[in-house]
PDB file of N, CA and C in Angstrom:
ATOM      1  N   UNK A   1     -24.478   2.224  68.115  1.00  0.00           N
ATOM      2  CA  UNK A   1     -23.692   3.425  68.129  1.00  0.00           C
ATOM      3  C   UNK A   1     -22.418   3.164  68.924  1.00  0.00           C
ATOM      4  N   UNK A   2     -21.341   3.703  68.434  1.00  0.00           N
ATOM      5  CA  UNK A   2     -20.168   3.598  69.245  1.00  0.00           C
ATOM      6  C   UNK A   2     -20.129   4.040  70.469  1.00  0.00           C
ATOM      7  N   UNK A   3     -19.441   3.930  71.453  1.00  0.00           N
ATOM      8  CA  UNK A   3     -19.590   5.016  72.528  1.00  0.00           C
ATOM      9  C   UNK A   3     -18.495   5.815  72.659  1.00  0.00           C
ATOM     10  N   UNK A   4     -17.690   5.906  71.634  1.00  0.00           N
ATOM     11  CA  UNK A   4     -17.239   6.790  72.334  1.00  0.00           C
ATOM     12  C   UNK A   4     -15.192   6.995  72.576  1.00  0.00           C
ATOM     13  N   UNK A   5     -15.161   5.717  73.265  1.00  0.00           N
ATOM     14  CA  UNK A   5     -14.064   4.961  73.813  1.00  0.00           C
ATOM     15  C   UNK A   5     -14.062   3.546  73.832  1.00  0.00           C
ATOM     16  N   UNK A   6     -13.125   3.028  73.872  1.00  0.00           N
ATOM     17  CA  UNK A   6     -12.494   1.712  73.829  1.00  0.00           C
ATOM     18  C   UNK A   6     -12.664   1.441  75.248  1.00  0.00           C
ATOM     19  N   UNK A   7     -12.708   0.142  75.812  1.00  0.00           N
ATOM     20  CA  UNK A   7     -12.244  -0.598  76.774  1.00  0.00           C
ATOM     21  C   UNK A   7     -11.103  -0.756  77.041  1.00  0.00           C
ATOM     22  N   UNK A   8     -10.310  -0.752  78.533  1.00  0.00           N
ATOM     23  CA  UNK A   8      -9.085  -1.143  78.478  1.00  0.00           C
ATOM     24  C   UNK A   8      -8.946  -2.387  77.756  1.00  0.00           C
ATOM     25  N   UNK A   9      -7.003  -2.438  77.244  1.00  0.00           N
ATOM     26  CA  UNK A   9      -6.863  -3.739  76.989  1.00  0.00           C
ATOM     27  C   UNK A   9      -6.753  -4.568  78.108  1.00  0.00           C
ATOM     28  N   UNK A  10      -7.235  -6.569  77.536  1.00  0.00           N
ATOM     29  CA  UNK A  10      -7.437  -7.222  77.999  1.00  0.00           C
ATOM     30  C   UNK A  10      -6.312  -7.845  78.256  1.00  0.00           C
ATOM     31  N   UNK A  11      -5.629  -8.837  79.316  1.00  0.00           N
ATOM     32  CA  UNK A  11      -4.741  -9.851  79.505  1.00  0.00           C
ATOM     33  C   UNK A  11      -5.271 -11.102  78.368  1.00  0.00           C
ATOM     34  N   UNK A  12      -4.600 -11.714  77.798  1.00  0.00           N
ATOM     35  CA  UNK A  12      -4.970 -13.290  77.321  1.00  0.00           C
ATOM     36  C   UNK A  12      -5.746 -14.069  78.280  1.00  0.00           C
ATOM     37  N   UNK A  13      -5.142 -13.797  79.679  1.00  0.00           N
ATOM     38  CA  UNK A  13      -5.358 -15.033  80.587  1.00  0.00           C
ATOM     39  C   UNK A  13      -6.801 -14.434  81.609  1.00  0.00           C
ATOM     40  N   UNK A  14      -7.486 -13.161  80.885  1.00  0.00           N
ATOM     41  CA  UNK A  14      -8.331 -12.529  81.954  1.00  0.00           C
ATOM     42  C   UNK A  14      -9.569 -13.217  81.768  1.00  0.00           C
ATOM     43  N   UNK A  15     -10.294 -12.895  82.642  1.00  0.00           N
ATOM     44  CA  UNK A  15     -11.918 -13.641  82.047  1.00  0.00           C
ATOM     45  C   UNK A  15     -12.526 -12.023  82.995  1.00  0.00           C
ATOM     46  N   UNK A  16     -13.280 -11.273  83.088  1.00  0.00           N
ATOM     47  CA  UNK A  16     -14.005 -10.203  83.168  1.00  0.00           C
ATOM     48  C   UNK A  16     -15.633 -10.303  82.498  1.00  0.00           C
ATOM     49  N   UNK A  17     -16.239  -9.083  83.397  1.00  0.00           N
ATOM     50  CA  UNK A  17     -17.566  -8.216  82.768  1.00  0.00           C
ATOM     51  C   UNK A  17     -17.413  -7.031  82.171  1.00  0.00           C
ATOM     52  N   UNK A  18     -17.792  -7.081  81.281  1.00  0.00           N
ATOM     53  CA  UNK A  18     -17.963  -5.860  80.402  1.00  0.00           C
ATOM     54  C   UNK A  18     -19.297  -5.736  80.993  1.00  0.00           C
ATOM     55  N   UNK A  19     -19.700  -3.744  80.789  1.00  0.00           N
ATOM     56  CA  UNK A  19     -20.535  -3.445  81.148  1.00  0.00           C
ATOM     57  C   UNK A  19     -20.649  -2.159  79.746  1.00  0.00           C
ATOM     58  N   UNK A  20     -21.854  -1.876  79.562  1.00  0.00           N
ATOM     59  CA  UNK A  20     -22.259  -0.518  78.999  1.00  0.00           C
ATOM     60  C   UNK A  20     -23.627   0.533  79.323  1.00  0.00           C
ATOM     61  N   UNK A  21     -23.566   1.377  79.809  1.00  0.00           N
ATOM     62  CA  UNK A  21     -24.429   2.221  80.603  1.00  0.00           C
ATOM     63  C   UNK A  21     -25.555   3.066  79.395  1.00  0.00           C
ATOM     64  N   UNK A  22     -26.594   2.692  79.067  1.00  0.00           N
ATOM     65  CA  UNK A  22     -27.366   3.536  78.147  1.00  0.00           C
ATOM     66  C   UNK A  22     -28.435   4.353  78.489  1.00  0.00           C
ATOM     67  N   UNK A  23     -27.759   5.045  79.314  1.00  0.00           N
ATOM     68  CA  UNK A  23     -28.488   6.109  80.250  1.00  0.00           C
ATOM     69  C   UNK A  23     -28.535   7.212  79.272  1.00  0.00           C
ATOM     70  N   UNK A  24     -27.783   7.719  78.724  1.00  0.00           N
ATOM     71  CA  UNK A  24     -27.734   8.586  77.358  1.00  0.00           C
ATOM     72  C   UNK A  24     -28.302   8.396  75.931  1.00  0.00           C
ATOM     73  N   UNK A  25     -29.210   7.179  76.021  1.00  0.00           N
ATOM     74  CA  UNK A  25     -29.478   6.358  75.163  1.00  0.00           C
ATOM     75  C   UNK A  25     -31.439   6.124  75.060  1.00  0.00           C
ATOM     76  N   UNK A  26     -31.743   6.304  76.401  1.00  0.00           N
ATOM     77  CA  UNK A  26     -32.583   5.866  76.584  1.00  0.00           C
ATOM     78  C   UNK A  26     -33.371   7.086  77.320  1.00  0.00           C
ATOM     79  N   UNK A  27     -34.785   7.549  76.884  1.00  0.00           N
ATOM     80  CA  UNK A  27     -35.453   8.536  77.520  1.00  0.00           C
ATOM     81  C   UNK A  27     -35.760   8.191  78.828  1.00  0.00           C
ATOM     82  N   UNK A  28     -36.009   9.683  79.977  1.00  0.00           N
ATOM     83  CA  UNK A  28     -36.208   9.097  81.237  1.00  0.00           C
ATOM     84  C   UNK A  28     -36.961   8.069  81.451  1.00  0.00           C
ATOM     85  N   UNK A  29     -36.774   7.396  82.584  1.00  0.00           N
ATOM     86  CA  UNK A  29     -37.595   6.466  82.809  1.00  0.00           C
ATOM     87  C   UNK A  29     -37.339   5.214  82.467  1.00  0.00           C
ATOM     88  N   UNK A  30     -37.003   5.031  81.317  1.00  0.00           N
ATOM     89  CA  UNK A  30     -36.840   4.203  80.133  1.00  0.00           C
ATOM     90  C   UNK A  30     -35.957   2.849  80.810  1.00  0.00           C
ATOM     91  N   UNK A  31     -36.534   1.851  80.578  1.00  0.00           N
ATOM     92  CA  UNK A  31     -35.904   0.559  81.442  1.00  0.00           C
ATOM     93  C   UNK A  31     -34.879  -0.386  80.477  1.00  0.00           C
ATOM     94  N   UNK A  32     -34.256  -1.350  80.261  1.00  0.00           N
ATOM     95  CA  UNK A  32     -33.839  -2.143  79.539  1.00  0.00           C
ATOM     96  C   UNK A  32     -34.561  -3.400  80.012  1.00  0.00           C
ATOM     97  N   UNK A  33     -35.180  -4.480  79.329  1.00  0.00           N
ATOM     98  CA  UNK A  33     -35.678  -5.621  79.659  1.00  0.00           C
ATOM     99  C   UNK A  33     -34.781  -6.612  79.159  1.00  0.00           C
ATOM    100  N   UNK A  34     -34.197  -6.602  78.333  1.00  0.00           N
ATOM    101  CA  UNK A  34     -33.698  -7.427  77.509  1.00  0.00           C
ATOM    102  C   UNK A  34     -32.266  -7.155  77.016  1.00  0.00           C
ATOM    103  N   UNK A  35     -31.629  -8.326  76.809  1.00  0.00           N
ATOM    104  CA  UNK A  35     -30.006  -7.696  76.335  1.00  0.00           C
ATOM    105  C   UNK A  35     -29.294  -8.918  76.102  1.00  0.00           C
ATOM    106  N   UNK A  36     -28.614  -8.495  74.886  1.00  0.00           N
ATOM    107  CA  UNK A  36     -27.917  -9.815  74.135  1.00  0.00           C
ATOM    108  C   UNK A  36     -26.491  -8.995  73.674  1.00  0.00           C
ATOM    109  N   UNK A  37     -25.706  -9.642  73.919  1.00  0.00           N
ATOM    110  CA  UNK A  37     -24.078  -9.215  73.382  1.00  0.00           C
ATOM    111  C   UNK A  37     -23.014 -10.119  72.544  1.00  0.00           C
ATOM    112  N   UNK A  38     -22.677  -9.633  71.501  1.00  0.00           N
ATOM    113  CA  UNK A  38     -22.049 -10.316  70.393  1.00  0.00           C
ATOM    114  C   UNK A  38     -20.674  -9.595  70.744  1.00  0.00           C
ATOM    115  N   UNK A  39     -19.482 -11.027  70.186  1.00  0.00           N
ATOM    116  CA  UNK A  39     -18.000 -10.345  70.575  1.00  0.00           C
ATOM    117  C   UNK A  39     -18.287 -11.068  68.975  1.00  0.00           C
ATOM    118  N   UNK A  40     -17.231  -9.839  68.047  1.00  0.00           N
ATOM    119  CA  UNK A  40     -16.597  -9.955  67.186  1.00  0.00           C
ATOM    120  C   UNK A  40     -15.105  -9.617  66.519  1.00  0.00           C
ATOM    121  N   UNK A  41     -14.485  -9.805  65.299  1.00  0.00           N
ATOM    122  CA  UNK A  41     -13.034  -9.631  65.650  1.00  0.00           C
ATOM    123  C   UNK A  41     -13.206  -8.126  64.657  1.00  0.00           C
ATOM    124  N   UNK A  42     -12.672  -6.860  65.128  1.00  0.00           N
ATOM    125  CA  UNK A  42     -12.693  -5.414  64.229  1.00  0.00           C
ATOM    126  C   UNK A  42     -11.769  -5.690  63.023  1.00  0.00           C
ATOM    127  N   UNK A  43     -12.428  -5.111  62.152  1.00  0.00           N
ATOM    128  CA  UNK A  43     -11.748  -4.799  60.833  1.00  0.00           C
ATOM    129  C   UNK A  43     -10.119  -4.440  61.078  1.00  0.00           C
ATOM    130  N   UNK A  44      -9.060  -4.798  60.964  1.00  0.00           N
ATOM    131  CA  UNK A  44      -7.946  -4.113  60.759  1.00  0.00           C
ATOM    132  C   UNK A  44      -7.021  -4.968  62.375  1.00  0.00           C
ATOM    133  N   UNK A  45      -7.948  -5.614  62.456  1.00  0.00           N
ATOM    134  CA  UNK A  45      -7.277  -6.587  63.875  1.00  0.00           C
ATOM    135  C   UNK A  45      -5.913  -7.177  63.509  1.00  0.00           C
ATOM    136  N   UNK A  46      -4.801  -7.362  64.395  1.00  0.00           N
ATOM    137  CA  UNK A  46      -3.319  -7.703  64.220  1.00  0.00           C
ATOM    138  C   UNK A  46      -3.410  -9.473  64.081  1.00  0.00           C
ATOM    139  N   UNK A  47      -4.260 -10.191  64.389  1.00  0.00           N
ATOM    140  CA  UNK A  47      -4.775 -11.460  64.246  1.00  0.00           C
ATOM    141  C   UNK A  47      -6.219 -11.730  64.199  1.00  0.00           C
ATOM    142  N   UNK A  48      -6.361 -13.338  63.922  1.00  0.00           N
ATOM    143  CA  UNK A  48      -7.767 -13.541  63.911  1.00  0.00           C
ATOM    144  C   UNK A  48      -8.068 -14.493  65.273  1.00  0.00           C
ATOM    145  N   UNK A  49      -9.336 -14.739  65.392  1.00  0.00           N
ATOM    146  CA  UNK A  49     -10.164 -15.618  66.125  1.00  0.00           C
ATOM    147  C   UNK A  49     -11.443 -15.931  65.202  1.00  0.00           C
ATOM    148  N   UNK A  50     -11.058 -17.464  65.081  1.00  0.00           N
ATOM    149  CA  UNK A  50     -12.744 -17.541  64.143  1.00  0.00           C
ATOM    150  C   UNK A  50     -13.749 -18.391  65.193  1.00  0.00           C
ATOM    151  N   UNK A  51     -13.442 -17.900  66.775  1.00  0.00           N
ATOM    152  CA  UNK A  51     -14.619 -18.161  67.790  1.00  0.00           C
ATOM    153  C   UNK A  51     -14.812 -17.574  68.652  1.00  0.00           C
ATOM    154  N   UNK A  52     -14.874 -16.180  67.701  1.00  0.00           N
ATOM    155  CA  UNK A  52     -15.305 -14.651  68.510  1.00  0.00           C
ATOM    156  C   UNK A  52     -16.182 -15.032  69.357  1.00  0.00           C
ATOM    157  N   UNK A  53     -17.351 -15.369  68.517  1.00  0.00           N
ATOM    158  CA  UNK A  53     -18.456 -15.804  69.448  1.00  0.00           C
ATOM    159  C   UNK A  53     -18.834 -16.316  70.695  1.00  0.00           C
ATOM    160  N   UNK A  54     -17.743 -16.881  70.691  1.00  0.00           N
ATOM    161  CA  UNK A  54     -17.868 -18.226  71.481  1.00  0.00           C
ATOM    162  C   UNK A  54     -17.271 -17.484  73.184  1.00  0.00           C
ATOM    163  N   UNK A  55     -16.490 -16.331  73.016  1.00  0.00           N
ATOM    164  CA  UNK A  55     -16.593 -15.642  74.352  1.00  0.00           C
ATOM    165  C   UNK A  55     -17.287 -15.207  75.280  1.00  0.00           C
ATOM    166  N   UNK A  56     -18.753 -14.620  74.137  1.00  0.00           N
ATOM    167  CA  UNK A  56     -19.598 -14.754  75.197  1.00  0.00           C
ATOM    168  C   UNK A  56     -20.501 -16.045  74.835  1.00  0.00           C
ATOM    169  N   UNK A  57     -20.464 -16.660  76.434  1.00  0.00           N
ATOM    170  CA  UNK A  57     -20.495 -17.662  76.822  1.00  0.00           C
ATOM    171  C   UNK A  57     -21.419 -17.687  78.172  1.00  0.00           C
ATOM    172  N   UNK A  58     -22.271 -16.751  78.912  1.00  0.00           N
ATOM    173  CA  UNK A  58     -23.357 -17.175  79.447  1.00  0.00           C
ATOM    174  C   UNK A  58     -24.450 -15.540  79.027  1.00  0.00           C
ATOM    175  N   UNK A  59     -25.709 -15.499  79.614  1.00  0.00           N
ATOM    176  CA  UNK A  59     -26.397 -14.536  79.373  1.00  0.00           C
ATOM    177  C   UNK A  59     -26.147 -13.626  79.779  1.00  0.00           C
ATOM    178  N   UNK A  60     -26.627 -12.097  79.217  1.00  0.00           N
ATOM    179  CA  UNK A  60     -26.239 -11.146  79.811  1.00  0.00           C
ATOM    180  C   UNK A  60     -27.258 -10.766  81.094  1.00  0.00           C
ATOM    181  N   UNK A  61     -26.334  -9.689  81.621  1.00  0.00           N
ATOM    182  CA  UNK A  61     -27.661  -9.224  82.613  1.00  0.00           C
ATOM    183  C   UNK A  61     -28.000  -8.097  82.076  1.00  0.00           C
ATOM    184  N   UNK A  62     -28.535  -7.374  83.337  1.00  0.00           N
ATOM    185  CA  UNK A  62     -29.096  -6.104  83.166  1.00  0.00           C
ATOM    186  C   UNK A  62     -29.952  -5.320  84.089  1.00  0.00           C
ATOM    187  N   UNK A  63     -29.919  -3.994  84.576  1.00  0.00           N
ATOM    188  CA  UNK A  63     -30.531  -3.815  85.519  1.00  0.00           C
ATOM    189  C   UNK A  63     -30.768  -2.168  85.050  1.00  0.00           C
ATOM    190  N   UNK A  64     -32.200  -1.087  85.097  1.00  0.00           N
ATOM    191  CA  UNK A  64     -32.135  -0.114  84.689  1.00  0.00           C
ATOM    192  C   UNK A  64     -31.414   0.153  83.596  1.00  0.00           C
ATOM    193  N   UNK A  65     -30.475   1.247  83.313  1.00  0.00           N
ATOM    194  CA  UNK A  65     -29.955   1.635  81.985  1.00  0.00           C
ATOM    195  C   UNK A  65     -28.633   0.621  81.678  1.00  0.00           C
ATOM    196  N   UNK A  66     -28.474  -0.335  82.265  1.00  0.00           N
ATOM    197  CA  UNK A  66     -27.204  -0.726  82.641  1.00  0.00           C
ATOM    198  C   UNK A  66     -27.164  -2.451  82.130  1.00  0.00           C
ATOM    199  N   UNK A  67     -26.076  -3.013  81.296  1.00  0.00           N
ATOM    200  CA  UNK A  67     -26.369  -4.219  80.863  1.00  0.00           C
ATOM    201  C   UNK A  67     -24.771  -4.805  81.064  1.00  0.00           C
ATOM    202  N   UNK A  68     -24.420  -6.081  81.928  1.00  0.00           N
ATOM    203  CA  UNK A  68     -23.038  -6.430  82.004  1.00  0.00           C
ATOM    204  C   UNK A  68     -23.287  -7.568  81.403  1.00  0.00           C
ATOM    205  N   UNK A  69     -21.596  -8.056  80.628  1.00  0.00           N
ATOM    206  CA  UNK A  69     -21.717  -9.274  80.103  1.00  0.00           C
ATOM    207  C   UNK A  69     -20.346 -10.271  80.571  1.00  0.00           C
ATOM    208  N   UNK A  70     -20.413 -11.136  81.011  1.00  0.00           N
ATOM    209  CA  UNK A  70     -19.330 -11.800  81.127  1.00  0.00           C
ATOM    210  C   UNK A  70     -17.958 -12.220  80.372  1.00  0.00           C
ATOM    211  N   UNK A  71     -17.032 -12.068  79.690  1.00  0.00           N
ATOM    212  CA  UNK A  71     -16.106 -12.311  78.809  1.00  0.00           C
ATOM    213  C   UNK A  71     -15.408 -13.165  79.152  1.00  0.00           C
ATOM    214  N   UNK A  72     -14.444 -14.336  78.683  1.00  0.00           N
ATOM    215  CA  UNK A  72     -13.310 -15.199  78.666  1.00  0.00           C
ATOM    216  C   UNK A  72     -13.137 -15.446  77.534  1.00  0.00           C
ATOM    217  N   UNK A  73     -11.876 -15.606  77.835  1.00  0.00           N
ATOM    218  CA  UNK A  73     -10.977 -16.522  76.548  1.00  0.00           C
ATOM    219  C   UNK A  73     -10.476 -15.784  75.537  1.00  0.00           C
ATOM    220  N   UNK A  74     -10.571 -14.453  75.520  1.00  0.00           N
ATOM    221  CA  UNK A  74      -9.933 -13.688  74.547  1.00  0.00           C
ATOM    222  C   UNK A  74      -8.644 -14.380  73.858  1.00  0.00           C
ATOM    223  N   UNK A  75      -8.501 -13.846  72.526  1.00  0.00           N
ATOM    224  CA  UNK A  75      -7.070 -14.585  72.150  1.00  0.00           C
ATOM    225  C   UNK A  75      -5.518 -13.261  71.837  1.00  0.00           C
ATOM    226  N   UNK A  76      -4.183 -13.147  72.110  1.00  0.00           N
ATOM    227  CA  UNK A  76      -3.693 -12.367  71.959  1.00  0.00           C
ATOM    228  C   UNK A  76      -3.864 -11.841  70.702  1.00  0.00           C
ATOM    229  N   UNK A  77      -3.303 -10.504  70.803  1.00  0.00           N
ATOM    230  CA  UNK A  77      -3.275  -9.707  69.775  1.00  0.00           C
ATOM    231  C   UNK A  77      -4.642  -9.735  68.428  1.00  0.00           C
ATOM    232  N   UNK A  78      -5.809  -9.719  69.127  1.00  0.00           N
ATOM    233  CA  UNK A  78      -6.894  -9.961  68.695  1.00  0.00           C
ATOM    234  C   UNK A  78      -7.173  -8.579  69.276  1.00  0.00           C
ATOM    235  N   UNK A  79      -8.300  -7.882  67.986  1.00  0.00           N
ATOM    236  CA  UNK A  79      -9.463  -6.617  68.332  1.00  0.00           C
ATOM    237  C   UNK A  79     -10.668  -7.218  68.088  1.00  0.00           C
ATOM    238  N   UNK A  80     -10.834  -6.518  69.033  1.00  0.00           N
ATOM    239  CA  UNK A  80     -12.705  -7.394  69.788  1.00  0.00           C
ATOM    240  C   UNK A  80     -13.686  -5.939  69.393  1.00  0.00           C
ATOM    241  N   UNK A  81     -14.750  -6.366  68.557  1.00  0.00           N
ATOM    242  CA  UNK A  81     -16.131  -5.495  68.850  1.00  0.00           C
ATOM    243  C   UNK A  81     -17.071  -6.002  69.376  1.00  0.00           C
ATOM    244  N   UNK A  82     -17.574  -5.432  71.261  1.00  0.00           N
ATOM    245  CA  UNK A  82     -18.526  -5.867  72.133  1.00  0.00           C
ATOM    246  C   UNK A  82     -19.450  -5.208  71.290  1.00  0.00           C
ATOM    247  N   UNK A  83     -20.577  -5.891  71.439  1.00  0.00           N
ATOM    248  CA  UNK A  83     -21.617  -4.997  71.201  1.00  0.00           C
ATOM    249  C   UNK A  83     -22.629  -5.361  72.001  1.00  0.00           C
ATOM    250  N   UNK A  84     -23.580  -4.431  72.469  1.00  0.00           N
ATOM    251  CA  UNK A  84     -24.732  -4.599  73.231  1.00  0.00           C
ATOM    252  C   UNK A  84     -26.040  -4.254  72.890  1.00  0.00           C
ATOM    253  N   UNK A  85     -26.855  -5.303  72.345  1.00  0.00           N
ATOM    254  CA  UNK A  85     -28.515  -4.463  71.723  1.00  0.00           C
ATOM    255  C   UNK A  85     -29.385  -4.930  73.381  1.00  0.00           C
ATOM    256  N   UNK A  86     -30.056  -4.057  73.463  1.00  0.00           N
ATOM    257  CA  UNK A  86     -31.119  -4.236  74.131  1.00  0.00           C
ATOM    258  C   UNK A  86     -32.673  -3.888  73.700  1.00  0.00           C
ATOM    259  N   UNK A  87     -33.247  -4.774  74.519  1.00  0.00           N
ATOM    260  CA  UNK A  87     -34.582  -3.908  74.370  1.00  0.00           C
ATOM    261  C   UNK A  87     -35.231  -3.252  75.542  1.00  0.00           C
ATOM    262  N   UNK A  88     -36.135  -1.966  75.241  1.00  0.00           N
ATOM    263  CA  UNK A  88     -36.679  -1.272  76.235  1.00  0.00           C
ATOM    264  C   UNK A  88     -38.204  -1.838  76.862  1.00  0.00           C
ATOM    265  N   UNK A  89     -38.943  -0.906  77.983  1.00  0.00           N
ATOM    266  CA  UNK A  89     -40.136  -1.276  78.430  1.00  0.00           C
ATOM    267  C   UNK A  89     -40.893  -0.083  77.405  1.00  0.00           C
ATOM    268  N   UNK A  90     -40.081   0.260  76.477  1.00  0.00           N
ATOM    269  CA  UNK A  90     -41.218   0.847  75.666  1.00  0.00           C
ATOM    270  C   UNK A  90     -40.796   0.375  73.905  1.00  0.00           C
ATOM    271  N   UNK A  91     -40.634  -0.373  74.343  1.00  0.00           N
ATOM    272  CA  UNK A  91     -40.994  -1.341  72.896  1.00  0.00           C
ATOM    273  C   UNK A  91     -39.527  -0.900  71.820  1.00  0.00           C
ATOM    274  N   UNK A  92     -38.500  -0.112  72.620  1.00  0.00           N
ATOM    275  CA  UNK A  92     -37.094   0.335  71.876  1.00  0.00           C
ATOM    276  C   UNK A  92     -36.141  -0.970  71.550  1.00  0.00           C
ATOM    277  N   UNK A  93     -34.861  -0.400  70.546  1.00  0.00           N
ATOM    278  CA  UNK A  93     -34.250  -2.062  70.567  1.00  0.00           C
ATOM    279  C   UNK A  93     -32.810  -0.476  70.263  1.00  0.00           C
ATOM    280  N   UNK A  94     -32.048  -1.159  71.145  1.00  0.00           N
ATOM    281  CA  UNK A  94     -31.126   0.057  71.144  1.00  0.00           C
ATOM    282  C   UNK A  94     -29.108  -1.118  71.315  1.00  0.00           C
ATOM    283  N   UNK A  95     -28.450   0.049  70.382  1.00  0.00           N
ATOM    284  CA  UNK A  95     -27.075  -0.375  70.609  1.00  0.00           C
ATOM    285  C   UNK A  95     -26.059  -0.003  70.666  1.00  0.00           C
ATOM    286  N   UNK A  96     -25.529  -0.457  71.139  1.00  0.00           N
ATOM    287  CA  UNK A  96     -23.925   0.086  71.771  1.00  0.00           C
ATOM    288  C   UNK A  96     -22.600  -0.951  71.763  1.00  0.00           C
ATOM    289  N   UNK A  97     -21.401  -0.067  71.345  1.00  0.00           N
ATOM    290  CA  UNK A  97     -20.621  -0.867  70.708  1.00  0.00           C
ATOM    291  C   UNK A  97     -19.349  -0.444  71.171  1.00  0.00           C
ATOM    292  N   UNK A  98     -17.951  -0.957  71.378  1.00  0.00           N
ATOM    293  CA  UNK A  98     -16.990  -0.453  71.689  1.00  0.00           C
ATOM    294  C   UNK A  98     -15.807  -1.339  71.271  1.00  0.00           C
ATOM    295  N   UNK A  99     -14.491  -1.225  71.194  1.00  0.00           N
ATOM    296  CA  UNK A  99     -13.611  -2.151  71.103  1.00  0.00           C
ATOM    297  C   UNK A  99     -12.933  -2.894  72.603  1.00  0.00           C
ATOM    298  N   UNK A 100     -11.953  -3.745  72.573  1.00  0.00           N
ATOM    299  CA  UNK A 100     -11.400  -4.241  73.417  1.00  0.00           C
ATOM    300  C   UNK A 100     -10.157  -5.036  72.665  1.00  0.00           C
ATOM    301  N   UNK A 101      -8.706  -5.092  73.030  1.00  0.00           N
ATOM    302  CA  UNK A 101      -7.741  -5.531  72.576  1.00  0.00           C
ATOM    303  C   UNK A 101      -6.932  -6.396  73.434  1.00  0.00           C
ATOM    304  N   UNK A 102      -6.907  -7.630  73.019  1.00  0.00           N
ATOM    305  CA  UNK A 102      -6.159  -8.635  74.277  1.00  0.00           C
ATOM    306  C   UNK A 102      -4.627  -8.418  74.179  1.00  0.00           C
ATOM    307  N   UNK A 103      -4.382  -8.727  74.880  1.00  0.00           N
ATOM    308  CA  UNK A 103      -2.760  -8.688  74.484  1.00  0.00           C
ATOM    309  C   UNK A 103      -1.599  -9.607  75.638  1.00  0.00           C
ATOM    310  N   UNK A 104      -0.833 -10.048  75.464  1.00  0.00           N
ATOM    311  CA  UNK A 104      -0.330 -11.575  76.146  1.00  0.00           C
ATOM    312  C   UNK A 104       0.567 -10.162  76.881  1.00  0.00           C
ATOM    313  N   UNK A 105       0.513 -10.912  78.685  1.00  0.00           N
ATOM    314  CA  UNK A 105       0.921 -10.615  79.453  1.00  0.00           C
ATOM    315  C   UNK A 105       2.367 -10.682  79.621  1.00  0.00           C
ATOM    316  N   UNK A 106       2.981  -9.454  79.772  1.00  0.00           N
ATOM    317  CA  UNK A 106       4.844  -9.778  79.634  1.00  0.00           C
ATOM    318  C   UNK A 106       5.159 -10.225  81.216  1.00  0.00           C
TER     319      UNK A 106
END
């Protein structure tokens, strides 16, 4: 599911955590165990990257409703879709998705 809003845009030269909160997502209680995040390039992007992938580049974490992922290497004028699936302590597999836009530092 989308959330909502976009991420600020990114510098070219930034390396950052993305984070997404699925507290709204997840019934009380409800834990995240698990969490994997895919960067891809959005439909209608001003350029390409054909190693979206390859940004994320170590594991994610995660703690309660809450899952951060590390990012580098974005490329300019590239649109990024983070996405975040997790799984729950009750057997859920849940996702969340947002954009992010790099853009070369003036």
């Amino acid at each position: 599911m989308y959330v909502g809003r976009d991420f600020p845009p990114a510098d070219a030269v930034e390396s950052e955590t993305y984070t997404f909160d699925f507290v709204r997502d997840l019934a009380d209680g409800e834990l995240i165990i698990s969490a994997t995040w895919y960067c891809t390039v959005a439909a209608g992007s001003e350029a390409a990257d054909a190693n979206a992938a390859d940004h994320v580049a170590i594991a994610a974490e995660y703690q309660g409703t809450k899952t951060m992922q590390h990012i580098s290497g974005l490329v300019a004028d590239v649109k990024y879709v983070l996405q975040a699936v997790v799984g729950t302590d009750r057997g859920n597999t849940v996702s969340l998705w947002s954009h992010v836009v790099c853009r070369t530092p003036s």
